[in-house]
Structures are given as structure tokens and as C-alpha cells.
Protein backbone atom coordinates (compact mmCIF):
# COMPACT_ATOMS: atom_id res chain seq x y z
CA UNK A 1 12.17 5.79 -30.02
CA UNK A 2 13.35 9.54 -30.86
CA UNK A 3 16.92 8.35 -31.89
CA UNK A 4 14.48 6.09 -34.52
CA UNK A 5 12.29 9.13 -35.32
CA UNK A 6 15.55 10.74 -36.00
CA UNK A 7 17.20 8.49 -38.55
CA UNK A 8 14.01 8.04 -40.70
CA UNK A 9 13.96 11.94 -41.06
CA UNK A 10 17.50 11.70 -41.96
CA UNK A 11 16.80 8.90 -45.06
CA UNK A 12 13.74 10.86 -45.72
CA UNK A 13 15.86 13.49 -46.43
CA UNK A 14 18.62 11.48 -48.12
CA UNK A 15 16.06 10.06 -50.87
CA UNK A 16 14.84 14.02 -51.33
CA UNK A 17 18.19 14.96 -52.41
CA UNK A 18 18.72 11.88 -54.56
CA UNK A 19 16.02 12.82 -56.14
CA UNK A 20 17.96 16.21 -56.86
CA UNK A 21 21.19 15.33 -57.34
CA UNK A 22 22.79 14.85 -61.24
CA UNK A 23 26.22 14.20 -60.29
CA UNK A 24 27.07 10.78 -60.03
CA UNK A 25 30.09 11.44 -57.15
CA UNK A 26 27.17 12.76 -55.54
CA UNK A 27 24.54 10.57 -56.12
CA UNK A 28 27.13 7.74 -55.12
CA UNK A 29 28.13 9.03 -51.97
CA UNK A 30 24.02 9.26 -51.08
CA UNK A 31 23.46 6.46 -52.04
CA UNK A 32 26.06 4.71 -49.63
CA UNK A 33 24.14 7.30 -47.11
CA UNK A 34 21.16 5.71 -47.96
CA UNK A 35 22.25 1.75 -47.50
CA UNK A 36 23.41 2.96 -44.05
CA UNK A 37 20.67 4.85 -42.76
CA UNK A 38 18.18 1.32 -43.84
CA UNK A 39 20.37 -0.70 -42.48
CA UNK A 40 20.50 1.11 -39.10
CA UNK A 41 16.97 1.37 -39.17
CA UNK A 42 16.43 -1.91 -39.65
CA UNK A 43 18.69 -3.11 -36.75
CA UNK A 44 16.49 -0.52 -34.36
CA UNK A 45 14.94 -2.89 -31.68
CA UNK A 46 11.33 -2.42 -32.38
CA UNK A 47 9.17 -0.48 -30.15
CA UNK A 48 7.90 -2.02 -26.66
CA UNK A 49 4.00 -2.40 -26.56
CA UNK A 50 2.15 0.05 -24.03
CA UNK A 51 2.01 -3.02 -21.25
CA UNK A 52 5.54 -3.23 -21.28
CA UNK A 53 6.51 0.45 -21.07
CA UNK A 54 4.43 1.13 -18.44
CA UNK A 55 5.99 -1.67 -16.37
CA UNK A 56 8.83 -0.71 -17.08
CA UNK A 57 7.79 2.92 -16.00
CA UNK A 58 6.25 1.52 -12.72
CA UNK A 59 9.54 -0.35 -11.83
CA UNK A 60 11.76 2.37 -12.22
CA UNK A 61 9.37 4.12 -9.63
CA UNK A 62 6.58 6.04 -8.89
CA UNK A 63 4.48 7.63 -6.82
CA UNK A 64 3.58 4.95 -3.77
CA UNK A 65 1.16 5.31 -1.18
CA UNK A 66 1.20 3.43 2.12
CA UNK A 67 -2.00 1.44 2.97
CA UNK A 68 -3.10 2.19 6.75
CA UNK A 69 -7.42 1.47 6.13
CA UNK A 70 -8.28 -1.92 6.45
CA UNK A 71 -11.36 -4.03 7.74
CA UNK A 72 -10.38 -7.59 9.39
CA UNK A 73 -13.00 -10.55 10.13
CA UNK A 74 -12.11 -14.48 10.93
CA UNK A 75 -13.92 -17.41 10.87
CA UNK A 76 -12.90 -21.31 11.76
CA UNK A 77 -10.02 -21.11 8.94
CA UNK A 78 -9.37 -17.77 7.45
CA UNK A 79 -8.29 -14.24 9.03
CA UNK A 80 -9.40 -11.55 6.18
CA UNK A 81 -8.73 -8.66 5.60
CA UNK A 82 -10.75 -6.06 3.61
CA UNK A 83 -8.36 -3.64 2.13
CA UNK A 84 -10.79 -0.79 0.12
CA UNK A 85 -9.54 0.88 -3.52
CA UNK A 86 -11.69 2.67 -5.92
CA UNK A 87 -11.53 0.82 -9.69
CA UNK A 88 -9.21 -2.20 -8.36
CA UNK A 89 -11.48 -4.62 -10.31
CA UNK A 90 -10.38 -2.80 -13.74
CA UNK A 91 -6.50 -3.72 -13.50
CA UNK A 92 -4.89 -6.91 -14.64
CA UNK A 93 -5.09 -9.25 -11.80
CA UNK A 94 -1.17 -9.55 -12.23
CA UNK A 95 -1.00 -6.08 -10.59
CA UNK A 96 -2.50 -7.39 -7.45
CA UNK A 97 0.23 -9.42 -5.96
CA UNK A 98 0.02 -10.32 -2.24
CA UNK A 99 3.47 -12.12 -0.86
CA UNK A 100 3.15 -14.57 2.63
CA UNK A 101 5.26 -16.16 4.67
CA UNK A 102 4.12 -17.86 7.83
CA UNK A 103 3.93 -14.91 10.25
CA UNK A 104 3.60 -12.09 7.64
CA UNK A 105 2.05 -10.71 4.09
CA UNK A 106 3.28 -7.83 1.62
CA UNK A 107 0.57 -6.41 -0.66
CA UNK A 108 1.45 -4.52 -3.85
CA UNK A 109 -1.31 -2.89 -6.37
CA UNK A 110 0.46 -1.61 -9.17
CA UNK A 111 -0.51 1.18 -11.10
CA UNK A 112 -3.80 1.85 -9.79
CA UNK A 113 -5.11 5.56 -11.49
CA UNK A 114 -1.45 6.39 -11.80
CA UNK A 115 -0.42 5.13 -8.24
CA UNK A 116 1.42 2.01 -6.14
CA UNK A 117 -0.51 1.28 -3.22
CA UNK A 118 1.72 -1.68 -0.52
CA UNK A 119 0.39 -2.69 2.69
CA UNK A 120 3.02 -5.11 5.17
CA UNK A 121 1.34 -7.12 8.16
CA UNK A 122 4.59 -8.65 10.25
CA UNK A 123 4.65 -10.25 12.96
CA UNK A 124 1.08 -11.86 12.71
CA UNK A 125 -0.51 -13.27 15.88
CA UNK A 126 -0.09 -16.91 15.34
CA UNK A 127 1.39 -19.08 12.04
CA UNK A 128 -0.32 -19.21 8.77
CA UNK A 129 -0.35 -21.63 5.84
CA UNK A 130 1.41 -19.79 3.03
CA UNK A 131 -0.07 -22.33 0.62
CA UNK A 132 -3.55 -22.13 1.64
CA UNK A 133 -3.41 -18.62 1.64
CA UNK A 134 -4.84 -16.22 -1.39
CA UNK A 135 -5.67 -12.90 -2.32
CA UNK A 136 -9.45 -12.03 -3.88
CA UNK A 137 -10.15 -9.06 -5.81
CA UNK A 138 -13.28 -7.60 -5.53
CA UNK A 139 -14.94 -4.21 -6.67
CA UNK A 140 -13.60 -1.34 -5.50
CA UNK A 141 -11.74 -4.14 -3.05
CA UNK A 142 -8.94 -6.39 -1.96
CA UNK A 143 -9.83 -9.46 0.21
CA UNK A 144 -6.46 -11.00 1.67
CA UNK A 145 -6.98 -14.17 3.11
CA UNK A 146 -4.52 -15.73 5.39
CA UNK A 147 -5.18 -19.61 5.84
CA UNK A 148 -5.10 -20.60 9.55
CA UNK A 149 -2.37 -22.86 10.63
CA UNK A 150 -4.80 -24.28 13.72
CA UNK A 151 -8.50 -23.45 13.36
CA UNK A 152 -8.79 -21.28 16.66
CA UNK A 153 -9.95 -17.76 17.47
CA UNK A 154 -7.53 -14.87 17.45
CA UNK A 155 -7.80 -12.28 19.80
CA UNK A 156 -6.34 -9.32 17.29
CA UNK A 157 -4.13 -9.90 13.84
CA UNK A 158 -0.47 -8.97 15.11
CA UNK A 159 1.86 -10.00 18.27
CA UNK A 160 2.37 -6.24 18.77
CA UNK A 161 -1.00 -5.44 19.00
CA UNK A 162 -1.38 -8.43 21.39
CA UNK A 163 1.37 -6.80 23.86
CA UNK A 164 -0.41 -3.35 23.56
CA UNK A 165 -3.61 -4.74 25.05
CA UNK A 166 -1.97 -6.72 27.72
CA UNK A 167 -0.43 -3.76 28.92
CA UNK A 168 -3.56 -1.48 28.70
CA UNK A 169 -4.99 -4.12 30.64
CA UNK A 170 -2.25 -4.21 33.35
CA UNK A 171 -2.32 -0.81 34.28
CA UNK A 172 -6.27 -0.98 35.37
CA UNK A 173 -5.98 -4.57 36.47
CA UNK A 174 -4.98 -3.90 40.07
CA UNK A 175 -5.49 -5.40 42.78
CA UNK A 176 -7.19 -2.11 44.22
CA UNK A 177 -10.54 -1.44 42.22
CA UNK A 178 -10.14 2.35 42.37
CA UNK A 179 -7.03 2.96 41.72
CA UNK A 180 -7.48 0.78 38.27
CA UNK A 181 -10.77 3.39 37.78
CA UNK A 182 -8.64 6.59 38.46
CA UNK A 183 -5.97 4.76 35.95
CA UNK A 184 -8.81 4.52 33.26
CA UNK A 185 -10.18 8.13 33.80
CA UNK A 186 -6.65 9.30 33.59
CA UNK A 187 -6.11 7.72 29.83
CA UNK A 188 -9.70 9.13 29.46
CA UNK A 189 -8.72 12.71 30.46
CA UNK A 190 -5.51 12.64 28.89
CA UNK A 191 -7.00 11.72 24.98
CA UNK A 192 -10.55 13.35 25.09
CA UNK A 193 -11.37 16.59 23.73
CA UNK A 194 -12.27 19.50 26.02
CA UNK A 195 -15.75 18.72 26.09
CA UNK A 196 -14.74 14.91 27.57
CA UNK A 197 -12.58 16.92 30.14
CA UNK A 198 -15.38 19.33 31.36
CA UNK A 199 -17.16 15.85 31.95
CA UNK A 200 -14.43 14.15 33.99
CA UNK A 201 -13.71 17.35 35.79
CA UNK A 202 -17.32 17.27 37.02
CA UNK A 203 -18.27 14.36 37.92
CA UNK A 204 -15.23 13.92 40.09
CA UNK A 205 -16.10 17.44 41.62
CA UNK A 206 -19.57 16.24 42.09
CA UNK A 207 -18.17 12.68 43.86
CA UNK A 208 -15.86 14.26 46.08
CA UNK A 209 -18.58 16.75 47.51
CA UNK A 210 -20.49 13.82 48.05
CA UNK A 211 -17.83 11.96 50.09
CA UNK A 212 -16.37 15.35 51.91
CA UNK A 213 -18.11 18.57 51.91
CA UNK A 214 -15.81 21.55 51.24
CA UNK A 215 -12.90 18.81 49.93
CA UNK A 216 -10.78 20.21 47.16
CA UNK A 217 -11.28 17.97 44.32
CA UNK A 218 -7.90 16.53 42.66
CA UNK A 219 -6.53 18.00 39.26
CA UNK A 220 -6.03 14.92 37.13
């Protein structure tokens, strides 16, 4: 577009000093200037609508945030997921693309208020149709919904998250009740705030009095 701008400044100024010149050697060679310049101009590839530009902006890169926030729900067929962002309703519903395969989904929003928002789900809990599978936009929202290969209840949306249960659970389902309880208040003391540890700290002062008089209580 500027080397355009440039040559129509450059015949605009041409034809101003036609206008000008008296000799003929030198209206001649401005002449041939002239053809040139119009034919160059005319061979410009014309100028790409605003759509197109700014795709071709986007795709050359810009500023892309990473989707963590997300609401899930299931029901006999569908897993969804609620996936919130302000003004989605106002873009061209190509810019919403959402990719599956049959344990996994990509989502891309393109050019939301100057922005790329992508969200990946791998290693889904169990198989999915990739056919019978869609993406809804809503306002201020993207539903994703993953059509169920078998129409049964999943415990959580990925196999990861699946493993990271079943080892929380191990490590408090023992065959000794209390040690599974001084497991839990362990992963209790460790991630609460002080106010959760003054808690802890007392009421296992307060048990061990009860059970031994004078006992020192343990530092967990």
C-alpha cells in the first residue's frame, strides 16, 4: 500500500510538470514517464479488504492468552464445558473454531478485543464421538460439547485427573483408620493458611491432653 501511495505521488507530479514543460524532448521523455508510472499502477494488486488484513495480521501472530477458567457439567450424552469471554457473541462465528479427536479438543477464539484466547483438553477420560461433537457460542460464552461415545457417568473430564484422585485416595485409604486421619490432617496442615494451622495445632493439643495428661503433643 505505501509503495502504491508512492507512485501516484510520483505521476501526480509527472502530469504537474507536463503541464509546465514547452520543450518537446522534454515533454516526450514525461510523457514516456507518465505511460510507465499508469501502467505500474495499474498492475498494483489492489488493496486487501479489512477482514483479510486482519487475518492475515492474526496469523502472523499476536498476543495469545492461555484459557485455565472453565465450568464442566454432563448429562446421559454430552460432557460440556462452559468456557466464559466477555463480547464472544460479537465475532464471526468462524473465529470460534473448536478441533476434536476422540480423546481430546483444541479451542481457538481469534481476535477477541485484540487477543487469541486457546484452551487444549488431552487425554480425556473416556472416547468421544468427534462427529457428534460441536461447539455453541453463547453471550459472553463458549459451550464445548463433547458427544459421549457410551452414555455413562464420568467421574472427572481427563485420565490425569482420574490418577490424581486415586492417589489422594490411596494415601488415606489404609487399612488403619487413624493413620489415614493423621494423613488427611497432614495435607490439611501443609496447604491451609495460618489461621487453618492454629486450628489443627489445637485441637490435636486438646486430643492428646485428653488421652494423656502432661503428653507432649506431636509437631505435624
Amino acid at each position: 500500500l505505501l509503495f502504491l501511495n508512492q507512485l501516484q505521488k510520483d505521476l501526480e507530479e509527472v502530469k504537474e510538470l507536463l503541464t509546465k514543460a514547452t520543450r518537446k524532448r522534454l515533454r516526450d521523455v514525461l510523457m514516456t514517464e507518465k505511460h510507465k508510472l499508469e501502467l505500474e499502477i495499474k498492475n498494483q494488486p489492489p488493496p486487501k479488504p479489512k477482514d483479510v488484513a486482519e487475518e492475515e495480521k492474526l496469523s502472523l501472530g499476536g498476543y495469545t492468552v492461555k484459557i485455565n477458567n472453565y465450568g464442566w457439567d454432563q448429562s446421559d450424552k454430552f460432557i460440556k464445558i462452559y468456557i466464559s469471554l466477555n463480547g464472544v457473541q460479537k465475532l464471526p462465528a468462524e473465529n470460534v473454531e473448536v478441533n476434536f479427536t476422540e480423546r481430546s479438543f483444541d479451542l481457538l477464539v481469534k481476535n477477541l478485543n485484540g487477543k487469541n484466547y486457546t484452551m487444549t483438553f488431552n487425554n480425556l477420560l473416556k472416547p468421544i464421538s468427534v462427529e457428534g461433537s460441536s461447539r455453541k457460542i453463547k453471550t459472553d460464552m463458549v459451550l464445548v460439547m463433547c458427544r459421549k461415545k457410551r452414555e455413562e457417568k464420568w467421574e472427572c473430564l481427563t485420565q490425569v485427573e482420574k490418577e490424581s484422585k486415586e492417589k489422594e485416595k490411596a494415601a488415606y485409604d489404609t487399612s488403619d483408620p487413624s493413620e489415614g486421619l493423621m494423613n488427611l490432617l497432614k495435607k490439611m496442615y501443609a496447604e491451609g493458611d495460618d489461621e487453618m494451622k492454629r486450628t489443627i495445632n489445637k485441637a490435636w493439643v486438646e486430643s492428646r491432653e485428653k488421652q494423656s495428661k502432661g503428653d507432649i503433643p506431636m509437631d505435624i
